[in-house]
N, C-alpha and C. Protein backbone atom coordinates (compact mmCIF):
# COMPACT_ATOMS: atom_id res chain seq x y z
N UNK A 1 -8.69 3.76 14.08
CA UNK A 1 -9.69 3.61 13.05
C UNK A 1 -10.43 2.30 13.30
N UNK A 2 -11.86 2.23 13.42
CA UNK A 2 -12.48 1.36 14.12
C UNK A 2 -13.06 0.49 12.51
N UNK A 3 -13.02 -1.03 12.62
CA UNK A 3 -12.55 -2.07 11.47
C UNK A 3 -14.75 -1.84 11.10
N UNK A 4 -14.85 -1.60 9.66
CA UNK A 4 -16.05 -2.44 9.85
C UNK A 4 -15.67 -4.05 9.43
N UNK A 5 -17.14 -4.30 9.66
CA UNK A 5 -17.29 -5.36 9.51
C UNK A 5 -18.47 -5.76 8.64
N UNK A 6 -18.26 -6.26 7.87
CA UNK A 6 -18.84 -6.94 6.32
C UNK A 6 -19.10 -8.37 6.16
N UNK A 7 -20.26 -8.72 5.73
CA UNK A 7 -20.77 -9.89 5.65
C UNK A 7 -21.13 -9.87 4.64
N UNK A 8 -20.95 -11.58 3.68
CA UNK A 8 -21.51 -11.57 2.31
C UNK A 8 -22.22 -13.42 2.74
N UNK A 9 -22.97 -13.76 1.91
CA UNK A 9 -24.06 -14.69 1.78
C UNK A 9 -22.74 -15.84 1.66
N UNK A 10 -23.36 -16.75 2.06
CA UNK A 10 -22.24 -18.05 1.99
C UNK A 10 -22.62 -18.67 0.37
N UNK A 11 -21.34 -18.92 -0.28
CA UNK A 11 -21.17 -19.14 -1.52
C UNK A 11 -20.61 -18.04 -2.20
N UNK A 12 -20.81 -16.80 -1.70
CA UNK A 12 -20.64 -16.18 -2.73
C UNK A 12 -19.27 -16.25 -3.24
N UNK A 13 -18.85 -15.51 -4.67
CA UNK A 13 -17.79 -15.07 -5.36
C UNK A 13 -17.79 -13.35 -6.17
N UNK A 14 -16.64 -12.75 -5.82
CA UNK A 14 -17.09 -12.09 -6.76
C UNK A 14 -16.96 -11.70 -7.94
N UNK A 15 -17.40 -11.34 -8.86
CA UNK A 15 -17.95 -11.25 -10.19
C UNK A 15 -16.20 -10.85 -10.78
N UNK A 16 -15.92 -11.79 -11.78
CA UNK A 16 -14.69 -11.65 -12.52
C UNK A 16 -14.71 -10.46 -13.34
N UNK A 17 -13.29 -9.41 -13.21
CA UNK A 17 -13.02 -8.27 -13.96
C UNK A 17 -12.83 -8.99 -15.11
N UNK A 18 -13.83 -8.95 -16.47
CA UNK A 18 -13.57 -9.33 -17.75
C UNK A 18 -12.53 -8.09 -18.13
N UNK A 19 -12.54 -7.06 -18.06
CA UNK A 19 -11.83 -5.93 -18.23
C UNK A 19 -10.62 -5.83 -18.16
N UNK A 20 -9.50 -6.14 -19.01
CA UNK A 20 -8.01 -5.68 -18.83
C UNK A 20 -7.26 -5.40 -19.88
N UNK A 21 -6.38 -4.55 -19.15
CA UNK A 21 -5.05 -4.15 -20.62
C UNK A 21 -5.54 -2.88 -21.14
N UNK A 22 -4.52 -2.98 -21.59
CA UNK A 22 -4.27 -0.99 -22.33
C UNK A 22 -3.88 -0.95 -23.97
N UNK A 23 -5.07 -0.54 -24.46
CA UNK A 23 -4.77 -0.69 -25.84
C UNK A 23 -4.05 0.77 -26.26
N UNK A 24 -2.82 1.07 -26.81
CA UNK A 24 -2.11 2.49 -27.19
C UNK A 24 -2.04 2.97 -28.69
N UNK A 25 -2.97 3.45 -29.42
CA UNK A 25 -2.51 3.97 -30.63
C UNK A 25 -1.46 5.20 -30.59
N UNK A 26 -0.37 4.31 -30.93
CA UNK A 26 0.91 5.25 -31.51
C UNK A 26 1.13 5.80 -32.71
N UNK A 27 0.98 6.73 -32.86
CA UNK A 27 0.70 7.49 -34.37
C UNK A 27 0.91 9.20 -33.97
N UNK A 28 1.36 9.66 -35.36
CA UNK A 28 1.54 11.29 -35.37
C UNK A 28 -0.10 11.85 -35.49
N UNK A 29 -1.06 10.84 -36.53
CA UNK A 29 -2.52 11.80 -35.98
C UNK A 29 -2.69 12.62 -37.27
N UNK A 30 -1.56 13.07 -37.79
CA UNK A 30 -1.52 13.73 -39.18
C UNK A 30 -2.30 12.92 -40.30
N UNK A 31 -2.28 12.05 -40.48
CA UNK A 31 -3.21 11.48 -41.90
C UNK A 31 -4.58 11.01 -41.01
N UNK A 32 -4.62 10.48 -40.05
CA UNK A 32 -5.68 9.21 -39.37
C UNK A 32 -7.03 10.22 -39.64
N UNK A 33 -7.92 9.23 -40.25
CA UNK A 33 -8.86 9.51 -39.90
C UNK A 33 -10.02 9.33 -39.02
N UNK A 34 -11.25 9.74 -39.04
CA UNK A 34 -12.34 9.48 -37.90
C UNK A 34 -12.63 8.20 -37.80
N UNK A 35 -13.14 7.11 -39.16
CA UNK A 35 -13.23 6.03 -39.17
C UNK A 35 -11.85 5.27 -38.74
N UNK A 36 -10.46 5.45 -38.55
CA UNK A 36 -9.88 4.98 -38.30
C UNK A 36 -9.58 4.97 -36.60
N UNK A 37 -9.77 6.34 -36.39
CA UNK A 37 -10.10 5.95 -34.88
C UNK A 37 -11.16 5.71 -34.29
N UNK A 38 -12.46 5.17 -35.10
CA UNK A 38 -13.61 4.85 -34.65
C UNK A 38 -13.29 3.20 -34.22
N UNK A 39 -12.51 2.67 -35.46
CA UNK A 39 -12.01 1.27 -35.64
C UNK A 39 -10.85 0.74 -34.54
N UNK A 40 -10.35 1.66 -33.86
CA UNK A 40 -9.52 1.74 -32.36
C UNK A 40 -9.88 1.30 -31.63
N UNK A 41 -11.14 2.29 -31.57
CA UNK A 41 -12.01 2.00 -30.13
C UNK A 41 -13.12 0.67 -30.33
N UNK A 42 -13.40 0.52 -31.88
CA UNK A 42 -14.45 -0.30 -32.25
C UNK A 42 -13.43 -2.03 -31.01
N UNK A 43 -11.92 -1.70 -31.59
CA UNK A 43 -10.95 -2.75 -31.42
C UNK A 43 -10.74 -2.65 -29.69
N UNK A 44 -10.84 -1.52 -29.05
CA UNK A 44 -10.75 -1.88 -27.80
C UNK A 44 -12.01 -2.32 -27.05
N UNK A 45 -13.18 -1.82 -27.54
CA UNK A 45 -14.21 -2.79 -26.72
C UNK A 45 -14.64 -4.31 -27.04
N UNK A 46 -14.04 -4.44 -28.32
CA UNK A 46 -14.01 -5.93 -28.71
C UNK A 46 -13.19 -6.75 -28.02
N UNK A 47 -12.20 -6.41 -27.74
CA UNK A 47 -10.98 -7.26 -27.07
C UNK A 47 -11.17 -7.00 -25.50
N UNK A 48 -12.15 -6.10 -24.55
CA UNK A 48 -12.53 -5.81 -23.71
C UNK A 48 -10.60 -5.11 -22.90
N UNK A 49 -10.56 -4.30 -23.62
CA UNK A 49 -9.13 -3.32 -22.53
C UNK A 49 -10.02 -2.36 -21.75
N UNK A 50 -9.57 -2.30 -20.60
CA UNK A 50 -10.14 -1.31 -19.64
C UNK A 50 -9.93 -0.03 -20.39
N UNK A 51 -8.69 0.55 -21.14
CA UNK A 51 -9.07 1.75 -21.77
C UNK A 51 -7.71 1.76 -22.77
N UNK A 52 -8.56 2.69 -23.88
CA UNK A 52 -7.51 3.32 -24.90
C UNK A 52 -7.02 4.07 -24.89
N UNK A 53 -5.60 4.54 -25.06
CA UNK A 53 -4.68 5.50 -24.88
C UNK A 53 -3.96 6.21 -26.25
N UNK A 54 -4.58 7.56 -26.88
CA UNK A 54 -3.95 7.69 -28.05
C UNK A 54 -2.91 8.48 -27.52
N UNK A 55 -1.43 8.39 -28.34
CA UNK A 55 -0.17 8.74 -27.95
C UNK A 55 -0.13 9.50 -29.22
N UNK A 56 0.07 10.61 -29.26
CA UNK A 56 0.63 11.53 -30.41
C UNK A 56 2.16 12.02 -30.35
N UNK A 57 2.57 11.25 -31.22
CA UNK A 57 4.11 11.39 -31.33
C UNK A 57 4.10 13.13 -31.51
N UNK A 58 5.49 13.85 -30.75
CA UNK A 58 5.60 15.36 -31.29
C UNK A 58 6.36 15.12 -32.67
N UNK A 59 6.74 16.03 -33.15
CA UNK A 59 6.72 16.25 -34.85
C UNK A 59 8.39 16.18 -34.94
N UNK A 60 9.18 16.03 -34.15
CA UNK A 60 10.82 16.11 -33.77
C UNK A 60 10.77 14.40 -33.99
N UNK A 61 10.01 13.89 -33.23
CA UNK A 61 9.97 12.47 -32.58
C UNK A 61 10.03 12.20 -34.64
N UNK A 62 8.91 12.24 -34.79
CA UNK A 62 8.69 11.61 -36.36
C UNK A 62 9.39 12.04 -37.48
N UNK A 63 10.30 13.15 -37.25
CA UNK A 63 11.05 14.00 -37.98
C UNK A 63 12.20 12.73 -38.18
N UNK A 64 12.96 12.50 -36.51
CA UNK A 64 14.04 11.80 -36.65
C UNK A 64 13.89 10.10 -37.21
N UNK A 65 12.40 9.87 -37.11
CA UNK A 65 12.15 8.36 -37.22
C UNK A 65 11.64 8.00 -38.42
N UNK A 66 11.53 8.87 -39.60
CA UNK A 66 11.24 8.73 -40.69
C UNK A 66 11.62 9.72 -41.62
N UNK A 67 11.80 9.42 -42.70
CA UNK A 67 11.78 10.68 -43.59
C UNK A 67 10.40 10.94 -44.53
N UNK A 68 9.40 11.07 -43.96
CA UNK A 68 8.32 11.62 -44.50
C UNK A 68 8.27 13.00 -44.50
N UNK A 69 7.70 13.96 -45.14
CA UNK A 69 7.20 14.93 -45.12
C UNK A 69 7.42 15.61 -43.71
N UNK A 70 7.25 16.96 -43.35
CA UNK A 70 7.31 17.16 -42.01
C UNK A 70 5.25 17.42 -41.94
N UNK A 71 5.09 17.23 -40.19
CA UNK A 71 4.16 16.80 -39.35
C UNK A 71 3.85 18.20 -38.95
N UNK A 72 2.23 18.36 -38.99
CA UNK A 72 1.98 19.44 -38.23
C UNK A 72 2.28 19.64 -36.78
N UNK A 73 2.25 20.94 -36.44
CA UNK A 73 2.97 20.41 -35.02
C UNK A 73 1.54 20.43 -34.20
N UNK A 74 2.41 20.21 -32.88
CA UNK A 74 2.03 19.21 -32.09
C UNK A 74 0.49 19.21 -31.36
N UNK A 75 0.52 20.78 -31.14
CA UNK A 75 -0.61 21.30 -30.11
C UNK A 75 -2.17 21.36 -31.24
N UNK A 76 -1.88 21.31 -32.37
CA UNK A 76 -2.59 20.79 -33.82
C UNK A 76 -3.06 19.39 -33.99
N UNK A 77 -2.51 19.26 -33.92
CA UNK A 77 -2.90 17.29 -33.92
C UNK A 77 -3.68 16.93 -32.66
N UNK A 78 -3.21 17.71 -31.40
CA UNK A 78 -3.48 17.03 -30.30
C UNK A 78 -4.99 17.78 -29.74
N UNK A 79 -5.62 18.49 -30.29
CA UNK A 79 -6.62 19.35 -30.28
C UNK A 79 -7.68 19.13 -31.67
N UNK A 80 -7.47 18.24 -32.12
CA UNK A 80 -8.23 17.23 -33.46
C UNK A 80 -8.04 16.55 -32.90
N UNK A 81 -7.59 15.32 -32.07
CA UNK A 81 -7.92 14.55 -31.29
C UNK A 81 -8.85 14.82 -30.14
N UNK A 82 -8.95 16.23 -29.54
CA UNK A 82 -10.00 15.80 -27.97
C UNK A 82 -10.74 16.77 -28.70
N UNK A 83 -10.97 17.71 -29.61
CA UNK A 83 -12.27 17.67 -30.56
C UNK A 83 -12.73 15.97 -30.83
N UNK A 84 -12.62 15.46 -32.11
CA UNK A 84 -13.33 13.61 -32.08
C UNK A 84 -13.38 13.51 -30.82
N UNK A 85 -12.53 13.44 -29.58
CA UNK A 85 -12.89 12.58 -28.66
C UNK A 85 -13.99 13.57 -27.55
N UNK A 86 -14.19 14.51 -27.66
CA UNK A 86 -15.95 15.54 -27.53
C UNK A 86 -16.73 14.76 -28.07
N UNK A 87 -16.80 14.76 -29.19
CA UNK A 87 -17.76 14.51 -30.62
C UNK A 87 -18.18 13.13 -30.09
N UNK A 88 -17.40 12.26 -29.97
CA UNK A 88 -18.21 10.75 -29.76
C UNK A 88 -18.19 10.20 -28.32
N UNK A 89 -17.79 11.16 -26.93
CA UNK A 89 -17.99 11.32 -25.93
C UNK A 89 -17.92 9.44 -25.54
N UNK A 90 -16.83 9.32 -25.50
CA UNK A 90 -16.37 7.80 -25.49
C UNK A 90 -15.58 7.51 -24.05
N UNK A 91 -15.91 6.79 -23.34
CA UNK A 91 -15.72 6.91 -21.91
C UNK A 91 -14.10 5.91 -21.40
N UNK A 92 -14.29 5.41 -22.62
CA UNK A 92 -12.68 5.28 -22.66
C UNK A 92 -11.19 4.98 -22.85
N UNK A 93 -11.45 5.78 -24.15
CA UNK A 93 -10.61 7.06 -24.20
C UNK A 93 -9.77 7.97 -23.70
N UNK A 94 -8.53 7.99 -23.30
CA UNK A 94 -8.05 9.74 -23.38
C UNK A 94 -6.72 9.33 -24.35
N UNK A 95 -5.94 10.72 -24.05
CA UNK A 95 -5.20 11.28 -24.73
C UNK A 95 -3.98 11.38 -23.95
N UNK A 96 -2.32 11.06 -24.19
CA UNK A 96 -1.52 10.89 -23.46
C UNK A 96 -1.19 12.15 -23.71
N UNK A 97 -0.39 13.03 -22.90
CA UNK A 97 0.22 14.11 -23.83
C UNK A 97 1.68 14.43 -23.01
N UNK A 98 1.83 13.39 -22.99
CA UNK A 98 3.69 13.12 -22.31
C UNK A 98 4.62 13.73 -23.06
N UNK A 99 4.39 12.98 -24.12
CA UNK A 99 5.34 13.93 -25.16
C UNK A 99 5.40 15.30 -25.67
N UNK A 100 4.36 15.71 -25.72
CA UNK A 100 3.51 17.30 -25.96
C UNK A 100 4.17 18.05 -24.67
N UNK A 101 4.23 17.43 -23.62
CA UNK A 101 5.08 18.14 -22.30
C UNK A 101 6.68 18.61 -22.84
N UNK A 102 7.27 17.16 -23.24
CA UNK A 102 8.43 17.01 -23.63
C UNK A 102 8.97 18.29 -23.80
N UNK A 103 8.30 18.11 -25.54
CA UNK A 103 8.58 19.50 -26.25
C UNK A 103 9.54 18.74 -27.01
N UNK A 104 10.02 17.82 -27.43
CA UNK A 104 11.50 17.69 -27.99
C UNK A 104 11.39 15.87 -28.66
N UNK A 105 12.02 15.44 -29.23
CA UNK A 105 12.38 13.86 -29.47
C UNK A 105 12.53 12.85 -28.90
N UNK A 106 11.35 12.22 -28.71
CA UNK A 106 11.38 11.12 -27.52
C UNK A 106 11.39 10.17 -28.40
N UNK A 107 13.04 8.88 -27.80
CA UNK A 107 13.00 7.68 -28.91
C UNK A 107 11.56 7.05 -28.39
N UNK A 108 11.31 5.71 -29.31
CA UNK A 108 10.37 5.39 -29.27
C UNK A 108 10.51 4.12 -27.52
N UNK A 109 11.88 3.71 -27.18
CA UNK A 109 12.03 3.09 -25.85
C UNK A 109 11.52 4.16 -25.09
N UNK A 110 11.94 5.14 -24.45
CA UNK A 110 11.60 6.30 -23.57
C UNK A 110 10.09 6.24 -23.45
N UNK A 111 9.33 6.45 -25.07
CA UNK A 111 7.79 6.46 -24.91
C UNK A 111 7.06 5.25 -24.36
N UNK A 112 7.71 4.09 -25.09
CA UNK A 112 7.37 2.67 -24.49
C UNK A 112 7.78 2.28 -22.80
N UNK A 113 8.48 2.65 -22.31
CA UNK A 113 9.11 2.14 -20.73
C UNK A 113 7.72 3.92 -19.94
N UNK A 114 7.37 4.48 -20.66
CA UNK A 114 6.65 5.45 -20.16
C UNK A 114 5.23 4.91 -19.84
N UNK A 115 4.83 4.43 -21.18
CA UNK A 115 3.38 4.25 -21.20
C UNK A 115 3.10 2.58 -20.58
N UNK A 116 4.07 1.39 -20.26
CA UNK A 116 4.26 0.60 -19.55
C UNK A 116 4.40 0.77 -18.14
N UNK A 117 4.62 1.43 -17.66
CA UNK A 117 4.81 1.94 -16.22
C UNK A 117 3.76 2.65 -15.52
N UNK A 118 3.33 3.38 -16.65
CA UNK A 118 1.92 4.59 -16.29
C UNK A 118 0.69 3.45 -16.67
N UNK A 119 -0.29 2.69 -17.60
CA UNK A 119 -0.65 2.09 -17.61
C UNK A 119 -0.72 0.86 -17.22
N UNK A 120 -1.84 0.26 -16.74
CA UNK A 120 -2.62 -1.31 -16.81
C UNK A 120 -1.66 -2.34 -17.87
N UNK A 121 -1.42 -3.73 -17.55
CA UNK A 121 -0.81 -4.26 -18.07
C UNK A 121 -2.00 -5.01 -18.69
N UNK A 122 -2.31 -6.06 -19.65
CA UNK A 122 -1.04 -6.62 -20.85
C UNK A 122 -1.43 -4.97 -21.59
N UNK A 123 -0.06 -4.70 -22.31
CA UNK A 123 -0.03 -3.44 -23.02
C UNK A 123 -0.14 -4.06 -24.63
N UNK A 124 -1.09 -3.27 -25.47
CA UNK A 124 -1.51 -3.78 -27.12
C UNK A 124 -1.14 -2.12 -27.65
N UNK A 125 -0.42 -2.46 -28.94
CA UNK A 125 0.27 -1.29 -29.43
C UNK A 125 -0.26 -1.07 -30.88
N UNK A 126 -1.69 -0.15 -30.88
CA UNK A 126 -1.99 -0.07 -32.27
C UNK A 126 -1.13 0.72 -33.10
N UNK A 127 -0.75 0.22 -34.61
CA UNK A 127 -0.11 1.20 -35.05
C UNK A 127 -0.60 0.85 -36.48
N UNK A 128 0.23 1.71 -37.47
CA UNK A 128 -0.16 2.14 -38.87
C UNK A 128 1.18 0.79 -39.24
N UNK A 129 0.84 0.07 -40.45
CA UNK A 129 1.90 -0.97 -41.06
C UNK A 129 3.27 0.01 -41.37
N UNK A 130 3.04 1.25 -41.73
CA UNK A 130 4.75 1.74 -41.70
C UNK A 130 5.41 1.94 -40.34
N UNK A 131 4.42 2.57 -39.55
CA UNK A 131 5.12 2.41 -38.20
C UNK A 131 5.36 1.51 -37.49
N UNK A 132 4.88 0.00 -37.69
CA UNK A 132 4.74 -1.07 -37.34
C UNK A 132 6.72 -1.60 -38.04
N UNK A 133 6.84 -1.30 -38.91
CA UNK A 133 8.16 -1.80 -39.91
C UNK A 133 8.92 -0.48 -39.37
N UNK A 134 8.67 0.53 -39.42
CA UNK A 134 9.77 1.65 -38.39
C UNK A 134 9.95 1.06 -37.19
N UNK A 135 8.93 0.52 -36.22
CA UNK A 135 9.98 -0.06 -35.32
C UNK A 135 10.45 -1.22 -35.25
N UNK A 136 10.17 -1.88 -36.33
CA UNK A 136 10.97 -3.20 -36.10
C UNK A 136 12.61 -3.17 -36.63
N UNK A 137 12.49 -2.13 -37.10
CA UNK A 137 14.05 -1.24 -37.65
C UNK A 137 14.90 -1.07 -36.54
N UNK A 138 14.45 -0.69 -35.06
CA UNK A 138 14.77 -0.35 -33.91
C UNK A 138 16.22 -1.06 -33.58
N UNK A 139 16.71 -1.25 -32.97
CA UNK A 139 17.52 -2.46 -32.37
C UNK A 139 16.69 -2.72 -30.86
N UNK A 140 16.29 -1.87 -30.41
CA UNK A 140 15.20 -2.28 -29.33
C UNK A 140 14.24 -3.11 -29.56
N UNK A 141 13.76 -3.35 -30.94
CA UNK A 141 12.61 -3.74 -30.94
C UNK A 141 12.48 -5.10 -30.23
N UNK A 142 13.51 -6.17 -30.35
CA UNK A 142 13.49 -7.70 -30.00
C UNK A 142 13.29 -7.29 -28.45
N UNK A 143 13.51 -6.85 -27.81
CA UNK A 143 13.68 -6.42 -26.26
C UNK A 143 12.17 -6.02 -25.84
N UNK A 144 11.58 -5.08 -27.28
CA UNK A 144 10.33 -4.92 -26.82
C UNK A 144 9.36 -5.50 -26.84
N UNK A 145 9.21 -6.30 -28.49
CA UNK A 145 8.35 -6.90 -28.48
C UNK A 145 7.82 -7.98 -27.75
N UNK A 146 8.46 -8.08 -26.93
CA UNK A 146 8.02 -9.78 -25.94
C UNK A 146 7.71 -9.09 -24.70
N UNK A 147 7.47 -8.20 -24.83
CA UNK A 147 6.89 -6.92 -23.70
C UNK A 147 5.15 -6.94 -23.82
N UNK A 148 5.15 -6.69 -25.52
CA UNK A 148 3.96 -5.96 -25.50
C UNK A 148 3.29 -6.42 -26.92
N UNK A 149 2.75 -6.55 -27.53
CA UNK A 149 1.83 -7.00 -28.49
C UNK A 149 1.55 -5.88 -29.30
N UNK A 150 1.63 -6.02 -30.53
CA UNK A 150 0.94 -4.99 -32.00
C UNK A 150 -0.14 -5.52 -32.20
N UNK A 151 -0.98 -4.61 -32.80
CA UNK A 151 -2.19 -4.76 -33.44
C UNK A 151 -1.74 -3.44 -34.66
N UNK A 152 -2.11 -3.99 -35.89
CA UNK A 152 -1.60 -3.33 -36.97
C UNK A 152 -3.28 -2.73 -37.85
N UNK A 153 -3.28 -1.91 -38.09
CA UNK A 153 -4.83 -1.66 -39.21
C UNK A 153 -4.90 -2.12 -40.15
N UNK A 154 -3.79 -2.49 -40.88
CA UNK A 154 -3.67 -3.04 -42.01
C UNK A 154 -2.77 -4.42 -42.47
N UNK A 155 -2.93 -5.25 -43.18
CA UNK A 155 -1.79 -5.78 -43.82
C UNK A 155 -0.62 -4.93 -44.30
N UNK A 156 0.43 -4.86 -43.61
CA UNK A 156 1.66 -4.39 -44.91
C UNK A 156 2.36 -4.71 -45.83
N UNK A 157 2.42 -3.97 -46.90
CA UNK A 157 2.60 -4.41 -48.42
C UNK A 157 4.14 -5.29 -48.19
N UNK A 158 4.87 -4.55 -47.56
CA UNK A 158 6.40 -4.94 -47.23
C UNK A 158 6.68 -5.43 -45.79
N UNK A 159 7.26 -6.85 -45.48
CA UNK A 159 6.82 -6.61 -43.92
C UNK A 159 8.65 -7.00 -43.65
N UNK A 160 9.04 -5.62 -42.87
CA UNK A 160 10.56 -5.87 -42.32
C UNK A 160 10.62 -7.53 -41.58
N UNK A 161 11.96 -8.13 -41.90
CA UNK A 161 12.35 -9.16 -41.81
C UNK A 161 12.12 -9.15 -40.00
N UNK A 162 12.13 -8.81 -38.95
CA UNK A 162 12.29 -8.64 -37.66
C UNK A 162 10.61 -8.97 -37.28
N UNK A 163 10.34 -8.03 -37.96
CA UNK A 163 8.49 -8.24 -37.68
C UNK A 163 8.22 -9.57 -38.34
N UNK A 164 8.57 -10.07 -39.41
CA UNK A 164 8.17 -11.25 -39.74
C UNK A 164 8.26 -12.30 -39.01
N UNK A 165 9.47 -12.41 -38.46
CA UNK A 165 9.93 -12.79 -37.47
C UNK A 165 9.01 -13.32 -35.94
N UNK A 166 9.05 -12.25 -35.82
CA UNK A 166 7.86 -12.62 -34.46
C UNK A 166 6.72 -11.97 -34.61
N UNK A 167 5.74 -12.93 -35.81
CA UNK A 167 4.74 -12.73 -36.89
C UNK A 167 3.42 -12.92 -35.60
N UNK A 168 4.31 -13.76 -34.45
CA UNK A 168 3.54 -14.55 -33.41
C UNK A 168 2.74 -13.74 -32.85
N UNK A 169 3.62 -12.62 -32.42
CA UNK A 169 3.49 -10.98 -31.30
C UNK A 169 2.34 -10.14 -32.17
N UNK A 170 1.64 -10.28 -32.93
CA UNK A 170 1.15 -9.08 -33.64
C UNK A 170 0.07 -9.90 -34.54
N UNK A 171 -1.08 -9.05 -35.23
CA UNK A 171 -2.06 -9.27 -35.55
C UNK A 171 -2.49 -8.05 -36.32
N UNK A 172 -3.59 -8.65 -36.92
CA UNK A 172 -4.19 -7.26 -37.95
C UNK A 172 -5.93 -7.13 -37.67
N UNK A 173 -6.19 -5.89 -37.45
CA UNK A 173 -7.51 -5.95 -36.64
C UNK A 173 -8.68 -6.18 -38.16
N UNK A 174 -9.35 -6.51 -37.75
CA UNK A 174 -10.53 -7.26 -38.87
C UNK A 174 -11.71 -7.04 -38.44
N UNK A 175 -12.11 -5.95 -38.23
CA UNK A 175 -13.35 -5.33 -37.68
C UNK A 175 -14.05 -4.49 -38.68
């Protein structure tokens, strides 16, 4: 294979990737609305992440990790997501659907050591303030959080002692 050869102007540099990191909204998708994932993406081009990754927990996953109500299932949620993501033809955007493969209960480590490995690093973990306090419930969580960074939508009314904790790791988007 014969080398080319490339010449650039003396001085030059080239132009710094402002672009990095992987912003992940982790959520079932069941309540969220449009403005809330408008405010995602509003949050990933503000903070400049090369791209957003919505993760739709399957309905087993949220079954075992909360006692809310049960979750529509899965192939439902995840088809109201790439409908909106048609609709505002957002370049980037996608949709993980690892778990939707699954079929079954993925703890929330399994999903996290998944979407760390498959994605761009620094990793930012949008979530809802209850799911934000569900995983700080974890015993994983101390292991994780110095991994990866929250971004929360809201203030939470109640904030688990663990999350308070490393109040440092996490933030509330204000957009």
């Amino acid at each position: 294979m014969p080398n080319i050869v490339q010449s650039v102007p003396y001085g030059y540099e080239p132009p710094v990737d402002r672009e990095k990191g992987t912003l992940v909204f982790y959520d079932t998708f069941e309540e969220t609305t449009d403005s809330e994932l408008d405010l995602a993406v509003k949050c990933a081009v503000a903070r400049s992440f090369t791209k957003l990754v919505l993760y739709p927990i399957h309905e087993e996953t949220m079954r075992r990790m909360s006692k809310k109500a049960a979750v529509s299932p899965y192939y439902k949620r995840e088809k109201r997501l790439y409908e909106w993501l048609l609709e505002r033809g957002n370049k980037i955007t996608t949709i993980d659907g690892w778990e939707g493969k699954r079929k079954k209960y993925t703890p929330i480590d399994s999903a996290l050591r998944h979407l760390t490995e498959t994605l761009a690093a620094p990793h930012f973990i949008f979530v809802t303030p209850e799911t934000a306090n569900l995983f700080a419930s974890f015993a994983s969580f101390e292991e994780w959080i110095v991994k990866i960074r929250l971004i929360l939508i809201a203030e939470p009314h109640i904030i688990h002692p663990k999350l308070e904790q490393y109040r440092h790791r996490w933030d509330i988007v204000n957009y």
